[in-house]
C-alpha atoms as a PDB file:
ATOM      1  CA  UNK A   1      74.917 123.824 109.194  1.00  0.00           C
ATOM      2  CA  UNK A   2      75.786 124.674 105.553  1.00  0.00           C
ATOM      3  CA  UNK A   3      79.694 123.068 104.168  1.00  0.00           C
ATOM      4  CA  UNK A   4      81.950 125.239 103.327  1.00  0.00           C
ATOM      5  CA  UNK A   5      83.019 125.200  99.668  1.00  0.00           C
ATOM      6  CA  UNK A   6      86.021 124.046 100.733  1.00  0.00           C
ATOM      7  CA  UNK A   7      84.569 121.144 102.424  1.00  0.00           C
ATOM      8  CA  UNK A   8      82.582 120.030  99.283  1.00  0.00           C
ATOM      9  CA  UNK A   9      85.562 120.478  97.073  1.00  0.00           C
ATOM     10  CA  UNK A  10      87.463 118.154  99.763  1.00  0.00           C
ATOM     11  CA  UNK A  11      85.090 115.660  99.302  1.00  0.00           C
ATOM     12  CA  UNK A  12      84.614 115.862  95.420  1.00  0.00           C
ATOM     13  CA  UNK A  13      88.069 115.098  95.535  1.00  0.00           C
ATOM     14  CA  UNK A  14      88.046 111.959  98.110  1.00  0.00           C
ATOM     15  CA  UNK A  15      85.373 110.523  96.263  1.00  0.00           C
ATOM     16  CA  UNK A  16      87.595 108.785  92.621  1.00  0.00           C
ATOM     17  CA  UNK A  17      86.991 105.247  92.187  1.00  0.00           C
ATOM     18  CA  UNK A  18      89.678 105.369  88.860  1.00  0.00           C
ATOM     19  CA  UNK A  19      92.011 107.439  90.937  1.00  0.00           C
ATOM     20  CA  UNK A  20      91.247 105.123  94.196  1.00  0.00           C
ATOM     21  CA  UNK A  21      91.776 101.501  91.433  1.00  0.00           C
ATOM     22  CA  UNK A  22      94.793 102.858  89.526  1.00  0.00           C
ATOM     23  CA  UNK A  23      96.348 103.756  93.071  1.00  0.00           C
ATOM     24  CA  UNK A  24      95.467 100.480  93.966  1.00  0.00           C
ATOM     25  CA  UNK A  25      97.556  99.073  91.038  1.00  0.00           C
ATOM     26  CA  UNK A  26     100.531 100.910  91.200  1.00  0.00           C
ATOM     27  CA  UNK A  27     100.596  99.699  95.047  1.00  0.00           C
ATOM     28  CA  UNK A  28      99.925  96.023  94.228  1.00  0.00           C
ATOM     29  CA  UNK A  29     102.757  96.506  91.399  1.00  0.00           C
ATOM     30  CA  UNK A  30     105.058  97.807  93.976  1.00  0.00           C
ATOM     31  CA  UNK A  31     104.403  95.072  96.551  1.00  0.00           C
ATOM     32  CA  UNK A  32     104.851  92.503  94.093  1.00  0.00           C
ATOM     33  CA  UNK A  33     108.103  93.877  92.887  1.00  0.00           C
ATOM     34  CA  UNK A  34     109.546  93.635  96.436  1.00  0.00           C
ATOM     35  CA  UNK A  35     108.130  89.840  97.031  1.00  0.00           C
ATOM     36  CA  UNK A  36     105.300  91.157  99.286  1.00  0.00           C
ATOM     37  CA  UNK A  37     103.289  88.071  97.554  1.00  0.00           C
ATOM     38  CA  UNK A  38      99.867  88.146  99.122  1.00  0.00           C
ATOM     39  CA  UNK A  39      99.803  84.333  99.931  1.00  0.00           C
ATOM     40  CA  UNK A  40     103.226  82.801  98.772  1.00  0.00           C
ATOM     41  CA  UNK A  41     102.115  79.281  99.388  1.00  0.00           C
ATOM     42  CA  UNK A  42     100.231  79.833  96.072  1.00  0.00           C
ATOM     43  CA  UNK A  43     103.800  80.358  93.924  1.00  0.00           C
ATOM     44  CA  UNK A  44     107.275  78.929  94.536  1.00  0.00           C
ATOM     45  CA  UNK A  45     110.322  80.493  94.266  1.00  0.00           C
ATOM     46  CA  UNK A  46     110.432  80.314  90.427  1.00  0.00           C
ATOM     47  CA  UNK A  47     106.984  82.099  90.127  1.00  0.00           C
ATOM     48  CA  UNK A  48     107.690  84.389  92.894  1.00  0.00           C
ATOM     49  CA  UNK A  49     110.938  85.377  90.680  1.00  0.00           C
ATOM     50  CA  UNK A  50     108.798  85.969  87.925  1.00  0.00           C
ATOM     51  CA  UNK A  51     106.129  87.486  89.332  1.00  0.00           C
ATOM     52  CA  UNK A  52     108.629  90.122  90.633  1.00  0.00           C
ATOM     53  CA  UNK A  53     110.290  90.650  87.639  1.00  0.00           C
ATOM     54  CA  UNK A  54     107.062  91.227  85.448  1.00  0.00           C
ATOM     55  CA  UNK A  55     106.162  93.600  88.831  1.00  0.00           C
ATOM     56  CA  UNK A  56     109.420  95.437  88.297  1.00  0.00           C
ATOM     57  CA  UNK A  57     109.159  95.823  84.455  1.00  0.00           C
ATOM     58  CA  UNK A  58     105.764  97.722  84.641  1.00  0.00           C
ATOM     59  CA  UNK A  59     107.669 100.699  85.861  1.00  0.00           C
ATOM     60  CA  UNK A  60     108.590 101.640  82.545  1.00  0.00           C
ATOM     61  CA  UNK A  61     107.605 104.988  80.874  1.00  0.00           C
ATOM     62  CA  UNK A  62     107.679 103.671  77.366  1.00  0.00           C
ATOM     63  CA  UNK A  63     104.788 100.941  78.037  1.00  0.00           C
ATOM     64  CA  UNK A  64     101.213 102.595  77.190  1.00  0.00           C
ATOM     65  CA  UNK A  65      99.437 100.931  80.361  1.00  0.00           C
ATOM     66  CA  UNK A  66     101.746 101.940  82.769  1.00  0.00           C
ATOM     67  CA  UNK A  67     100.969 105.552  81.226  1.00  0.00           C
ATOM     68  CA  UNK A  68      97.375 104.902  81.374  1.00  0.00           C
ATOM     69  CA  UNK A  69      97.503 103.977  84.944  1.00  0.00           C
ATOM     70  CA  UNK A  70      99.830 106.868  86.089  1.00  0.00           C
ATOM     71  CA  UNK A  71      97.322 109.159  84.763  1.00  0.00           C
ATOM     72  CA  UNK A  72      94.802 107.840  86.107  1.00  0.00           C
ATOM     73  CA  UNK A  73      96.075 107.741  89.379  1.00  0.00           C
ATOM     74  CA  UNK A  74      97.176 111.655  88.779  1.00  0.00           C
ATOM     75  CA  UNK A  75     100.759 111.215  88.590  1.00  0.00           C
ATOM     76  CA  UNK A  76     103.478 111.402  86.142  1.00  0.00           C
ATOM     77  CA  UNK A  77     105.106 108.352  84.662  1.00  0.00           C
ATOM     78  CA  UNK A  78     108.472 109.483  84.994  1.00  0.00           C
ATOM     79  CA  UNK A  79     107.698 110.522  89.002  1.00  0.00           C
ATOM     80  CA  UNK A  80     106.190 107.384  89.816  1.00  0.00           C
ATOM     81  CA  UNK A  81     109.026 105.560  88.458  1.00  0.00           C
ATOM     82  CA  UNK A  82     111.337 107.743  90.495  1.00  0.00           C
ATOM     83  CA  UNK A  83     109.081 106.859  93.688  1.00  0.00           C
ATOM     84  CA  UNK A  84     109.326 102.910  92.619  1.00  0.00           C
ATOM     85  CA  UNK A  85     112.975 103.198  92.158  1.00  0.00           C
ATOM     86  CA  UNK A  86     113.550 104.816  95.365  1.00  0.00           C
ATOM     87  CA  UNK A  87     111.208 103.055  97.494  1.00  0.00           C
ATOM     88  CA  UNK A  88     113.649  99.614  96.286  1.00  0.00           C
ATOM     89  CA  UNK A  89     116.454 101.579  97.395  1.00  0.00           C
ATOM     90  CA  UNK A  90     115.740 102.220 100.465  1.00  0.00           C
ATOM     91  CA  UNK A  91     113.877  98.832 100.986  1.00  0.00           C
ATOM     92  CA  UNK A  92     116.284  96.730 100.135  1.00  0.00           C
ATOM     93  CA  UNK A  93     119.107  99.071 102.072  1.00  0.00           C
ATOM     94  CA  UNK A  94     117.186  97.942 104.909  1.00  0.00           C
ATOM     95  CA  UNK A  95     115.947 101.609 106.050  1.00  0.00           C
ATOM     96  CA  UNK A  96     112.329 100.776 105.373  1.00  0.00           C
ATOM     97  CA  UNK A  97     112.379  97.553 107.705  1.00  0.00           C
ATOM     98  CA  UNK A  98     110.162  98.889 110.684  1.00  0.00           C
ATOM     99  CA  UNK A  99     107.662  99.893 108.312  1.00  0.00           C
ATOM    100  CA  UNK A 100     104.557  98.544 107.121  1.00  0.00           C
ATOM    101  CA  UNK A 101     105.610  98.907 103.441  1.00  0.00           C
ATOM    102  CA  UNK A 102     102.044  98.981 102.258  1.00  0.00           C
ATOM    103  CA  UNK A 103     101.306 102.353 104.321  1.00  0.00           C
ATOM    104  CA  UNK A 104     104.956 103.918 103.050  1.00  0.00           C
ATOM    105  CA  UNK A 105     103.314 102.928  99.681  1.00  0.00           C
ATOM    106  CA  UNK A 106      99.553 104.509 100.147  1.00  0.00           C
ATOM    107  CA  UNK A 107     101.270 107.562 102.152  1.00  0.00           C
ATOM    108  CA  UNK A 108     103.830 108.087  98.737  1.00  0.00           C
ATOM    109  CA  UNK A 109     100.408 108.103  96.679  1.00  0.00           C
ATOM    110  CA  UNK A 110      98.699 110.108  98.522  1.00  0.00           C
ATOM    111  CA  UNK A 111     100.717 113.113  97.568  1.00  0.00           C
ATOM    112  CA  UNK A 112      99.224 112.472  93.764  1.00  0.00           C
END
């Protein structure tokens, strides 16, 4: 059975390890700047703080790496900033709390 071209273009497409690690970053930046800390017995509450706030300031169109890894992933700096900024909204208005905010995360970039 021969693919259709739309079936090889599908999978030309899946197949992005920059896309797939600058995904990856802007996920682990998001996480971290809501205090989903992979294993917080390795920080206290002071590095926790910071490692938040550093987390939270890489969402900022002006830096040149947060640029780089936006267009990497295939997205615009200003839209992911929107997604980051809404995603704390409605996390810390409570609305995300039967989700696993990782997948609300992955589904978001997806759409990139």
């Amino acid at each position: 059975m021969n693919p259709t071209m739309n079936h090889e273009l599908e999978q030309r497409k899946e197949v992005n390890p920059l896309k797939d690690l600058a995904k990856a970053v802007i996920t682990r930046a998001c996480l971290d700047s809501l205090g989903h800390i992979t294993n917080s017995s390795y920080c206290g509450l002071t590095e926790k703080s910071i490692l938040m706030d550093t987390a939270k300031r890489f969402f900022d169109p002006n830096i040149k790496s947060f640029r780089l890894w936006c267009d990497l992933a295939g997205g615009e700096p200003e839209y992911i900033k929107d997604l980051h900024n809404d995603l704390t909204y409605h996390y810390n208005c409570g609305r995300l709390k039967n989700f696993n905010t990782r997948v609300v995360i992955e589904t978001l970039l997806k759409k990139l």
